[in-house]
Protein backbone atom coordinates (compact mmCIF):
# COMPACT_ATOMS: atom_id res chain seq x y z
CA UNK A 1 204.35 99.79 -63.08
CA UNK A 2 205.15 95.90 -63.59
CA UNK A 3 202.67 95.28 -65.32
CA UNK A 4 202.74 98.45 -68.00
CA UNK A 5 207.10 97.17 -68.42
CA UNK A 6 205.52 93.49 -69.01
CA UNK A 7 203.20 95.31 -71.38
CA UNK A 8 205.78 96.96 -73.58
CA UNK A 9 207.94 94.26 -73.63
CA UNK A 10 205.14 92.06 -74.98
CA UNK A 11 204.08 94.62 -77.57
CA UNK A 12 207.67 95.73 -78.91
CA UNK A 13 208.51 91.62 -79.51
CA UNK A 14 205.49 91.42 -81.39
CA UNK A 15 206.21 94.68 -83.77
CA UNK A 16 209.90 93.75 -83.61
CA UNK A 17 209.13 89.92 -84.94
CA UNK A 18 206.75 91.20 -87.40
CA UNK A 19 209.05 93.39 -88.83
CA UNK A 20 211.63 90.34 -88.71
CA UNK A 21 208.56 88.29 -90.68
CA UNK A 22 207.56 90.89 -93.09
CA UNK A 23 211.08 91.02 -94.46
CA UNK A 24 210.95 86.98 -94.82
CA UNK A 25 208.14 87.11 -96.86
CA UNK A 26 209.10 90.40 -98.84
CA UNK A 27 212.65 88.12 -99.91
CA UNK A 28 210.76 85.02 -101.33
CA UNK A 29 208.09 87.41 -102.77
CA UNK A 30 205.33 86.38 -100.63
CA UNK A 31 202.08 87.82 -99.24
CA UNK A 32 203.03 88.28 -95.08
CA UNK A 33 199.21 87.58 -94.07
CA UNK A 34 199.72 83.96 -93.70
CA UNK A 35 203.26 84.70 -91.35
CA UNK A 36 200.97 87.23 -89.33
CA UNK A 37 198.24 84.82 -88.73
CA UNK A 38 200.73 82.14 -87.84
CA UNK A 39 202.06 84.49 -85.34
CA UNK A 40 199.11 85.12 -83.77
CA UNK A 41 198.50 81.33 -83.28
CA UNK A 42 201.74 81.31 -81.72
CA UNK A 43 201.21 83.99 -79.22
CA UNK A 44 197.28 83.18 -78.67
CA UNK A 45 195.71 80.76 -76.27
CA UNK A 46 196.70 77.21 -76.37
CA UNK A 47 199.90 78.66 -78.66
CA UNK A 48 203.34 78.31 -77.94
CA UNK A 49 204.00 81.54 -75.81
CA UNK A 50 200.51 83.07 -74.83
CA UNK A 51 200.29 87.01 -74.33
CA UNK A 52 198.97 88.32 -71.11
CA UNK A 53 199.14 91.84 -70.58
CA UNK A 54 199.47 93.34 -73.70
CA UNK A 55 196.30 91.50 -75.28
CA UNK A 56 193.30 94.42 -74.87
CA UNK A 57 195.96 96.93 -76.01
CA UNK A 58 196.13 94.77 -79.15
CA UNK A 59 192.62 94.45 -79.80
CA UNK A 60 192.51 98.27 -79.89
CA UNK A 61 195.11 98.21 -82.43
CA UNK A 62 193.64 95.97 -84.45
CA UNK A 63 190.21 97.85 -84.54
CA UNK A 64 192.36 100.76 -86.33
CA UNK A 65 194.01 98.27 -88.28
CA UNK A 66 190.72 97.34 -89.88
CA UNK A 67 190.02 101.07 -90.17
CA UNK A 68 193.07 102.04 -92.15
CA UNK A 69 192.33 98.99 -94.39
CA UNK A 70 188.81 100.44 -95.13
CA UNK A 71 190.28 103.82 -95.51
CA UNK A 72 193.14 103.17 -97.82
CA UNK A 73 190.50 101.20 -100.19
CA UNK A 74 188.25 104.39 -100.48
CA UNK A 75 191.19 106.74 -101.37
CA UNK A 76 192.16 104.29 -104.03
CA UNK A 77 188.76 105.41 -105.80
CA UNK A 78 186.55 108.41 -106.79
CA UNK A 79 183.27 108.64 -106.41
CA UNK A 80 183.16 108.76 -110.14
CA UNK A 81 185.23 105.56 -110.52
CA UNK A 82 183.01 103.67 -108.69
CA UNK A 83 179.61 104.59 -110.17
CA UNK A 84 181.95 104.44 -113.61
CA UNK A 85 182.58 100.57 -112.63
CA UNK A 86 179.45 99.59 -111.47
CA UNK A 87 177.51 101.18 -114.67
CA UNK A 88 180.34 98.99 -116.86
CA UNK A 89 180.79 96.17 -115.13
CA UNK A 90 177.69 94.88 -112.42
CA UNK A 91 176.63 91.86 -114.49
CA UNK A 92 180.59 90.22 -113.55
CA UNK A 93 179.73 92.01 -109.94
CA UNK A 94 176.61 89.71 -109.84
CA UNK A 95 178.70 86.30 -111.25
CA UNK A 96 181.27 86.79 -108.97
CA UNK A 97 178.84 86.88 -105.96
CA UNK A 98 176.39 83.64 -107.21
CA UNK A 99 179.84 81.52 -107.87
CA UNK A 100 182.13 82.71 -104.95
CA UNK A 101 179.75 83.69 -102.17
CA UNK A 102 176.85 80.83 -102.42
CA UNK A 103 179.85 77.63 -101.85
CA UNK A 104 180.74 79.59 -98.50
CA UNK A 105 177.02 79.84 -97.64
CA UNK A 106 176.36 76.15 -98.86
CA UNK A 107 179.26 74.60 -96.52
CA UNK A 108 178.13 76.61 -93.15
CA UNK A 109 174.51 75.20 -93.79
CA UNK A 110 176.02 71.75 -94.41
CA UNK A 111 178.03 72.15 -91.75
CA UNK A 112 175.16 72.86 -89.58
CA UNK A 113 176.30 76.55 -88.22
CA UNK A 114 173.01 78.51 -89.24
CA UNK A 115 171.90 81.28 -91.34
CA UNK A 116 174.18 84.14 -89.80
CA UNK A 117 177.23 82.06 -89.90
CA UNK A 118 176.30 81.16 -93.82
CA UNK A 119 175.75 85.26 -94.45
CA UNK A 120 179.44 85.52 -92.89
CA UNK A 121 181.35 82.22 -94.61
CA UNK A 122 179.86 83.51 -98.16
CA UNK A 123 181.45 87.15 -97.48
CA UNK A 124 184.78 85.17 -96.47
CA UNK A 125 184.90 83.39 -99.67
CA UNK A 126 183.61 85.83 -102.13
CA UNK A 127 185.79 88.82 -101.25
CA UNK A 128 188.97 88.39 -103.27
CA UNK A 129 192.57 90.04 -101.58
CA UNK A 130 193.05 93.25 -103.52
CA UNK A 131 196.59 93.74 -101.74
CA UNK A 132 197.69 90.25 -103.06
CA UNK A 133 196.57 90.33 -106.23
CA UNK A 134 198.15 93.43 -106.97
CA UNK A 135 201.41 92.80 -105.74
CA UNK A 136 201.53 89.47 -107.91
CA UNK A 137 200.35 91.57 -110.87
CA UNK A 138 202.97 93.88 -109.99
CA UNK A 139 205.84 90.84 -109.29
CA UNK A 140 204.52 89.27 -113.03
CA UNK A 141 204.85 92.28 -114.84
CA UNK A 142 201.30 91.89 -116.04
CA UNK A 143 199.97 95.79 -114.76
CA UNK A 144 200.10 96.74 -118.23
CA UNK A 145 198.24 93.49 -119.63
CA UNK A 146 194.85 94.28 -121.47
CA UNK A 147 193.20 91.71 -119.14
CA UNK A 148 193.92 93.82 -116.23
CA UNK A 149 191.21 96.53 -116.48
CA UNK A 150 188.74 93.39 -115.88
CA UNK A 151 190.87 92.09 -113.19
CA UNK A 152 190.85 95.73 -111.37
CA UNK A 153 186.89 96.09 -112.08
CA UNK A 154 185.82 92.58 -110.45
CA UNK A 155 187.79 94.08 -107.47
CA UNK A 156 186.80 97.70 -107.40
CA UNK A 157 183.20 96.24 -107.27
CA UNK A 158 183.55 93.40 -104.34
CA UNK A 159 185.01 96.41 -102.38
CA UNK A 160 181.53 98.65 -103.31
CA UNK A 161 179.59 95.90 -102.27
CA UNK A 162 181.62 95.49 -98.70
CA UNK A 163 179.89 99.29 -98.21
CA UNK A 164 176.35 97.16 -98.41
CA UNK A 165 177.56 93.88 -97.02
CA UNK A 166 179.08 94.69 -93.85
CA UNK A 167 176.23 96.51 -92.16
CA UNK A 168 174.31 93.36 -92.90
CA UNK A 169 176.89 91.11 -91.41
CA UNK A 170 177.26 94.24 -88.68
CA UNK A 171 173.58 93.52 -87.79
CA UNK A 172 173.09 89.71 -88.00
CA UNK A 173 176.06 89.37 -85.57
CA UNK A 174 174.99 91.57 -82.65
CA UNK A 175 171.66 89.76 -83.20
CA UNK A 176 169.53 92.51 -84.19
CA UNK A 177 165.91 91.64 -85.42
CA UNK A 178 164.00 91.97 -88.96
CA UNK A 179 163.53 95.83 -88.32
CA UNK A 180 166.95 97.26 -86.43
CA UNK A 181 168.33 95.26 -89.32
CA UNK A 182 166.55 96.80 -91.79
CA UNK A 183 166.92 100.32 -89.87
CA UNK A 184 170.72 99.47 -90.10
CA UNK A 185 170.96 98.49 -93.51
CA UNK A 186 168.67 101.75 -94.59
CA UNK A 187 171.05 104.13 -92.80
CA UNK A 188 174.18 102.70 -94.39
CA UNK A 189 172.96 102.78 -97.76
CA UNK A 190 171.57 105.87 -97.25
CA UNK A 191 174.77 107.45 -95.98
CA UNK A 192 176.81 105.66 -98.56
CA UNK A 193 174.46 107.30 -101.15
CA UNK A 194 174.88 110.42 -99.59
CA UNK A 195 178.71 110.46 -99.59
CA UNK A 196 178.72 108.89 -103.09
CA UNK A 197 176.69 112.61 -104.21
CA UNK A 198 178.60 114.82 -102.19
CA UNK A 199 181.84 113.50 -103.51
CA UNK A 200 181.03 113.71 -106.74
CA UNK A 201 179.42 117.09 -106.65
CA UNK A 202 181.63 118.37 -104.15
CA UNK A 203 184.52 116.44 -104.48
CA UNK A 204 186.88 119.44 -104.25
CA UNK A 205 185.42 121.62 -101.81
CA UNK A 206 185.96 118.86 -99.63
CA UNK A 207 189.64 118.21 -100.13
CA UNK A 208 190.13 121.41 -100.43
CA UNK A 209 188.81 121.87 -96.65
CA UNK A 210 190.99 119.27 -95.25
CA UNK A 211 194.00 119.70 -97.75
CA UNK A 212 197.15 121.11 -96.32
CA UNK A 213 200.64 121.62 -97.23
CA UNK A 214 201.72 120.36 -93.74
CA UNK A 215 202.09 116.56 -94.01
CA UNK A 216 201.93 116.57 -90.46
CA UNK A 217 198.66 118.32 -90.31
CA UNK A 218 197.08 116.75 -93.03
CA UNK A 219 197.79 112.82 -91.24
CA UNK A 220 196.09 114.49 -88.40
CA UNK A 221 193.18 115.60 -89.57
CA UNK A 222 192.47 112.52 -92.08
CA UNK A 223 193.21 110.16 -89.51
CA UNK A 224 191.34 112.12 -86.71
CA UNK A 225 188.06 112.92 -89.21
CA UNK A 226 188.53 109.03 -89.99
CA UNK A 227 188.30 107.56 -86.50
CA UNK A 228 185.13 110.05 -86.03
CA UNK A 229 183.52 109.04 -88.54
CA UNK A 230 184.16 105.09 -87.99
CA UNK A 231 183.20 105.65 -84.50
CA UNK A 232 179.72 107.46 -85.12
CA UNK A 233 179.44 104.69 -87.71
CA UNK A 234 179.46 102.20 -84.98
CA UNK A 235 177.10 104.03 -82.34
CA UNK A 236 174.53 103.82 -85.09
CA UNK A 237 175.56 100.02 -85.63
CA UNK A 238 176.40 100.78 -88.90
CA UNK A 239 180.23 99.39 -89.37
CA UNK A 240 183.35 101.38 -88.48
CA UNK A 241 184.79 99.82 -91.58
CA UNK A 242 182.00 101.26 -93.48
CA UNK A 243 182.27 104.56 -92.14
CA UNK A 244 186.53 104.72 -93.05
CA UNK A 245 185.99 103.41 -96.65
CA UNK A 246 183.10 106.27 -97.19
CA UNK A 247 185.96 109.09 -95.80
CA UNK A 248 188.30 107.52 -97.95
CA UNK A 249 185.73 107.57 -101.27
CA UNK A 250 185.03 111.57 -100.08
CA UNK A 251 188.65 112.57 -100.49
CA UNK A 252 190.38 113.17 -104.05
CA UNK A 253 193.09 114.13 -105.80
CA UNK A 254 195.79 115.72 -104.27
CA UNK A 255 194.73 115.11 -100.92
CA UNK A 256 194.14 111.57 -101.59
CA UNK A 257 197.12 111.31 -103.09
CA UNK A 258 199.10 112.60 -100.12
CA UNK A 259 196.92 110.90 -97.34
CA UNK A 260 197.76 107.68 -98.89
CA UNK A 261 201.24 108.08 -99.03
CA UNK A 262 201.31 109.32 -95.13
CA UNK A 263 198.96 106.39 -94.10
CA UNK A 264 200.30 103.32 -95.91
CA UNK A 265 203.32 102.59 -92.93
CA UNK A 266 200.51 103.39 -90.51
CA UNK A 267 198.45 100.62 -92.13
CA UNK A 268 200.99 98.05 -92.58
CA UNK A 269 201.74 98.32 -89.02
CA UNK A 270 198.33 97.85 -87.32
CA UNK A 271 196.66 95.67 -90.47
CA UNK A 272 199.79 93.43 -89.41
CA UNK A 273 198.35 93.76 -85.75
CA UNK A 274 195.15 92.57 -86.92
CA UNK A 275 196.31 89.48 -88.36
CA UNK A 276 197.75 88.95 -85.19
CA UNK A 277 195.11 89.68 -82.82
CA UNK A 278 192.45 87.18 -85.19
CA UNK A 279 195.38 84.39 -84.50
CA UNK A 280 195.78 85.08 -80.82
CA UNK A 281 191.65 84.38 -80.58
CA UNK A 282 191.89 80.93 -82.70
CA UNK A 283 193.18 77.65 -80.42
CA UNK A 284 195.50 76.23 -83.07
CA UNK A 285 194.41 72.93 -81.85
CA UNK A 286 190.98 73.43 -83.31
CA UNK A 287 191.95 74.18 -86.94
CA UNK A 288 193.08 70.05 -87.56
CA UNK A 289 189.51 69.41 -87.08
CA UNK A 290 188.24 72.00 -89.96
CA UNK A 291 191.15 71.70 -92.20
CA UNK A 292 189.20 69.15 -95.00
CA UNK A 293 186.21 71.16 -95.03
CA UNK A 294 188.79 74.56 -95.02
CA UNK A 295 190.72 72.60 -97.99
CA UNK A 296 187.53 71.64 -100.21
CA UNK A 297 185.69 74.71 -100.08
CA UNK A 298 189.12 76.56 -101.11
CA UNK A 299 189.84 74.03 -104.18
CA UNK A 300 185.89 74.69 -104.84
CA UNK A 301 185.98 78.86 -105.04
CA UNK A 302 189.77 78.58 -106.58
CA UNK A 303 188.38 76.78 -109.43
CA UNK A 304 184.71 79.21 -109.17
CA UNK A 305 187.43 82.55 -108.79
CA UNK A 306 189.13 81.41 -111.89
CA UNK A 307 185.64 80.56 -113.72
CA UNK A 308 184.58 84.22 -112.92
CA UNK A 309 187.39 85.77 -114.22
CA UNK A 310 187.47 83.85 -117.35
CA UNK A 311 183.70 85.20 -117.99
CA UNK A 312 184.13 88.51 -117.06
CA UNK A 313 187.65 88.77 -119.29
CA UNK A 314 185.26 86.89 -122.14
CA UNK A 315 182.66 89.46 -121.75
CA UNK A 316 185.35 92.52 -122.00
CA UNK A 317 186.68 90.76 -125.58
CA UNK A 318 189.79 89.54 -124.28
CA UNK A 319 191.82 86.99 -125.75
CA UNK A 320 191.65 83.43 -124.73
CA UNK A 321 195.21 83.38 -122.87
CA UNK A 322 193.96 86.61 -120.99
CA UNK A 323 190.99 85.23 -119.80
CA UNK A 324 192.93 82.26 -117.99
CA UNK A 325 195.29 84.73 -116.54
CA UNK A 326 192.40 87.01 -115.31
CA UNK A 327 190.81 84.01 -113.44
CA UNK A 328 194.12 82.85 -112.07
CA UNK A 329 194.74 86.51 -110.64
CA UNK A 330 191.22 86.60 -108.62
CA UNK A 331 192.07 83.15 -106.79
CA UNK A 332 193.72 84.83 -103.20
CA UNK A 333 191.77 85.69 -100.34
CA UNK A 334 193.31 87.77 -97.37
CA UNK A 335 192.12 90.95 -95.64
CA UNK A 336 189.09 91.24 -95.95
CA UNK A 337 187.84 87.51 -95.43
CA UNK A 338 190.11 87.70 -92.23
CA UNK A 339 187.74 91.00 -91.43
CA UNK A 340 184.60 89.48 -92.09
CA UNK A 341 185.50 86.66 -89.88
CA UNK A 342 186.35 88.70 -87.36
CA UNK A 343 183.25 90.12 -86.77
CA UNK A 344 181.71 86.59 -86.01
CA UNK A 345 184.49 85.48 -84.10
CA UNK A 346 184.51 88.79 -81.63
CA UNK A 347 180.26 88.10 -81.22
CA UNK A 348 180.98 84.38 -80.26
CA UNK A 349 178.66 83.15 -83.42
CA UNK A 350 180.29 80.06 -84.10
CA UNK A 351 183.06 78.86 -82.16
CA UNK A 352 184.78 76.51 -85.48
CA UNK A 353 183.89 79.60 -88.11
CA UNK A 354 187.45 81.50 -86.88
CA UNK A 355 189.59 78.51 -87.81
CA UNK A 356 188.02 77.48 -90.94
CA UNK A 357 188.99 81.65 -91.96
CA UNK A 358 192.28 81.09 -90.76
CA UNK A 359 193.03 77.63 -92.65
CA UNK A 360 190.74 79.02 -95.61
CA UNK A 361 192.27 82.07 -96.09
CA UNK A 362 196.10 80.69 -95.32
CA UNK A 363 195.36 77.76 -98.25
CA UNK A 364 194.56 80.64 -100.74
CA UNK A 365 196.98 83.51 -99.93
CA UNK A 366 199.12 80.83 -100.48
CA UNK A 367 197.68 79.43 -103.93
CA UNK A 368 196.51 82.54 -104.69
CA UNK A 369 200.00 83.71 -106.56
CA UNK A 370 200.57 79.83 -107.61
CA UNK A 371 197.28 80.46 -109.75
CA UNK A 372 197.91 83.25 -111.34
CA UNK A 373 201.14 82.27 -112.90
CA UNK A 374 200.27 79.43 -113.88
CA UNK A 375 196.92 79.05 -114.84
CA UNK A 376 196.89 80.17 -118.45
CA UNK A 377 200.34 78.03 -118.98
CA UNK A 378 198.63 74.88 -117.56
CA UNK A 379 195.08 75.59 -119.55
CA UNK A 380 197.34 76.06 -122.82
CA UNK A 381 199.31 72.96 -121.78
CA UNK A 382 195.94 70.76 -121.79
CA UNK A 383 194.01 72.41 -124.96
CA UNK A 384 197.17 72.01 -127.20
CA UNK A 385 197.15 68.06 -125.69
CA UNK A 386 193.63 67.86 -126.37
CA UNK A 387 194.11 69.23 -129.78
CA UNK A 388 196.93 66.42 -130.81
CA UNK A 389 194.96 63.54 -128.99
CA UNK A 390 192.09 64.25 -131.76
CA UNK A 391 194.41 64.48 -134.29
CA UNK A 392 195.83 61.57 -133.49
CA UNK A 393 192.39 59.76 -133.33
CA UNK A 394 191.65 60.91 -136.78
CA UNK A 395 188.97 63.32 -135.56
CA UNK A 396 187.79 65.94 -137.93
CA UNK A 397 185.83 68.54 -135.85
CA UNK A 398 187.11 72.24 -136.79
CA UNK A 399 188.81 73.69 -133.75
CA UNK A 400 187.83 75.65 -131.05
CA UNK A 401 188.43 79.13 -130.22
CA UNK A 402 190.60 77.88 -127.34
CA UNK A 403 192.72 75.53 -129.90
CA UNK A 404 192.51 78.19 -132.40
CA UNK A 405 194.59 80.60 -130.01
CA UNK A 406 196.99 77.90 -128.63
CA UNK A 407 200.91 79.61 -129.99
CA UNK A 408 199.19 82.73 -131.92
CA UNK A 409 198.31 84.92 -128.99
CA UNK A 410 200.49 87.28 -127.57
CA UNK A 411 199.85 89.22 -124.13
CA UNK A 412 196.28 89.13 -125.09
């Protein structure tokens, strides 16, 4: 009995101070991942006030944290969108991955952490925060902008290739060899293939089966087909995130509509959990020894996130200005880095790989809004200085596109 009073006391201050957090952050317009993770390393070991009871009962919550997250990104898309997007847009799928996901790969080897750890630091830093970056878009007024299309595509496909990538990572981690990886791999694709054809050829009949005008009977049977699904996902080592985000791509329309609506408190709650359990399992005393190598590879894949945008906006025919802002947009990393780390950090791969996530991803989901106001300002700033330094000099070379645009483009 003691111990299940110490166990709610634990857990309510911890939902009770994130809700105290989340309203901080929501006030100065800022993400709450980094406040969650911070809490975490305040409640975790070697942390100001470390949790005892309540601490499996936690990790539970934050495996359905990750669930919901997978979840909610399928019902943002149809089946249709996706194979729409990935026709369109793969060759700024395949940029983003060579710029963003080799520097994460590089620094592990450098570091000298081995191949699995470099498959899961490239995943950290190539997957961009799709909750961040909208709500900046959102805060800058910028949904509208003609750049954004590119900005939502580069995302939409990072999240299709999480469908391929985490089985992978699902597999190197629990040390599986050349063919139960390549078992794992072929049943994941295989089942995402197979969802990707039912939903788009039966789409309806399958929200029609688990529509209902009940909003109390359609959260049940979403979240309970959900958690089924995740969990025979993981009995065949697949990923229980993989497993949610194929649900999530299954259901449309009006269904998705209304799941998302009834799930989105439900996710906020126990994403904010996860945050919190990754920070209980990181010793805060062992990020001061990975924060240089934390802060160069983030300057490196800001600077590679912005260069990807700018192509992909370039290939789409956007303006100059547009392009800048599109890079600066991609620059924050949250979630789903913080998810990818956690897979390494629960099967003990490499003890320093947790707190380089935490300081990595707390850097950018920090910077992450900095860049994308004020990217295209600064890049504007230093053409339209370039441009009067060669005039000045005497210099007769025509301008360049960039110059050309400098005080002529609008919203672009």
């Amino acid at each position: 009995m003691h111990s299940s009073a110490v166990l709610l006391i634990e857990f309510g201050s911890i939902i009770l101070g994130l809700g105290l957090l989340g309203r901080f952050a929501a006030r100065f317009r800022l993400s709450p991942i980094p406040l969650y993770l911070l809490a975490g390393l305040a409640f975790g070991e070697g942390g100001l006030l470390p949790l005892g009871a309540s601490e499996e009962f936690i990790a539970t919550g934050a495996e359905i944290g990750v669930i919901l997250l997978l979840l909610m990104l399928g019902l943002e898309y149809t089946a249709g969108d996706l194979v729409t997007n990935l026709k369109a847009h793969y060759p700024s799928g395949l940029v983003d991955c060579a710029l963003n996901a080799v520097p994460g790969a590089v620094a592990a080897l450098l570091l000298g952490w081995g191949p699995v750890a470099a498959v899961v630091l490239a995943g950290v830093t190539w997957i961009s925060s799709s909750g961040v970056i909208a709500k900046v878009l959102g805060d800058l007024g910028r949904v509208g902008n003609r750049e954004t299309p590119v900005i939502l595509s580069v995302l939409v496909l990072e999240d299709l290739a999480m469908a391929v990538y985490l089985p992978i990572v699902t597999a190197l981690v629990a040390g599986a060899g050349l063919l139960a990886g390549s078992v794992t791999l072929a049943i994941a694709l295989g089942a995402a293939g197979l969802v990707l054809f039912l939903a788009v050829r039966y789409g309806r009949v399958i929200s029609r089966f688990v529509s209902n005008d009940d909003p109390e009977k359609l959260l049940l049977v979403v979240l309970g087909l959900t958690i089924l699904v995740a969990g025979i996902a993981q009995q065949l080592q697949v990923s229980a995130a993989v497993g949610a985000f194929l649900v999530g791509i299954a259901l449309s329309g009006e269904v998705a509509e209304g799941a998302h609506t009834l799930l989105s408190p439900l996710r906020d709650l126990f994403a904010a959990v996860f945050f919190v359990f990754f920070g209980l399992h990181t010793d805060p005393a062992s990020i001061p020894p990975v924060l240089l190598p934390a802060l160069a590879l983030a300057v490196v894949t800001a600077v590679t996130k912005i260069a990807t945008g700018y192509w992909a906006a370039r290939r789409a025919g956007i303006s100059v200005r547009g392009r800048w802002r599109a890079g600066g947009a991609l620059v924050a990393r949250g979630e789903f880095s913080i998810v990818i780390a956690g897979l390494a950090v629960a099967a003990g791969i490499e003890p320093s790989l947790g707190p380089l996530a935490t300081a990595y991803v707390l850097i950018l989901v920090v910077v992450g809004p900095l860049t994308a106001r004020y990217t295209e300002p600064l890049a504007a700033r230093w053409t339209r200085r370039s441009a009067l330094r060669r005039e000045a000099d005497g210099g007769t070379r025509p301008r360049t596109e960039a110059e050309a645009s400098v005080g002529t483009e609008g919203r672009g």
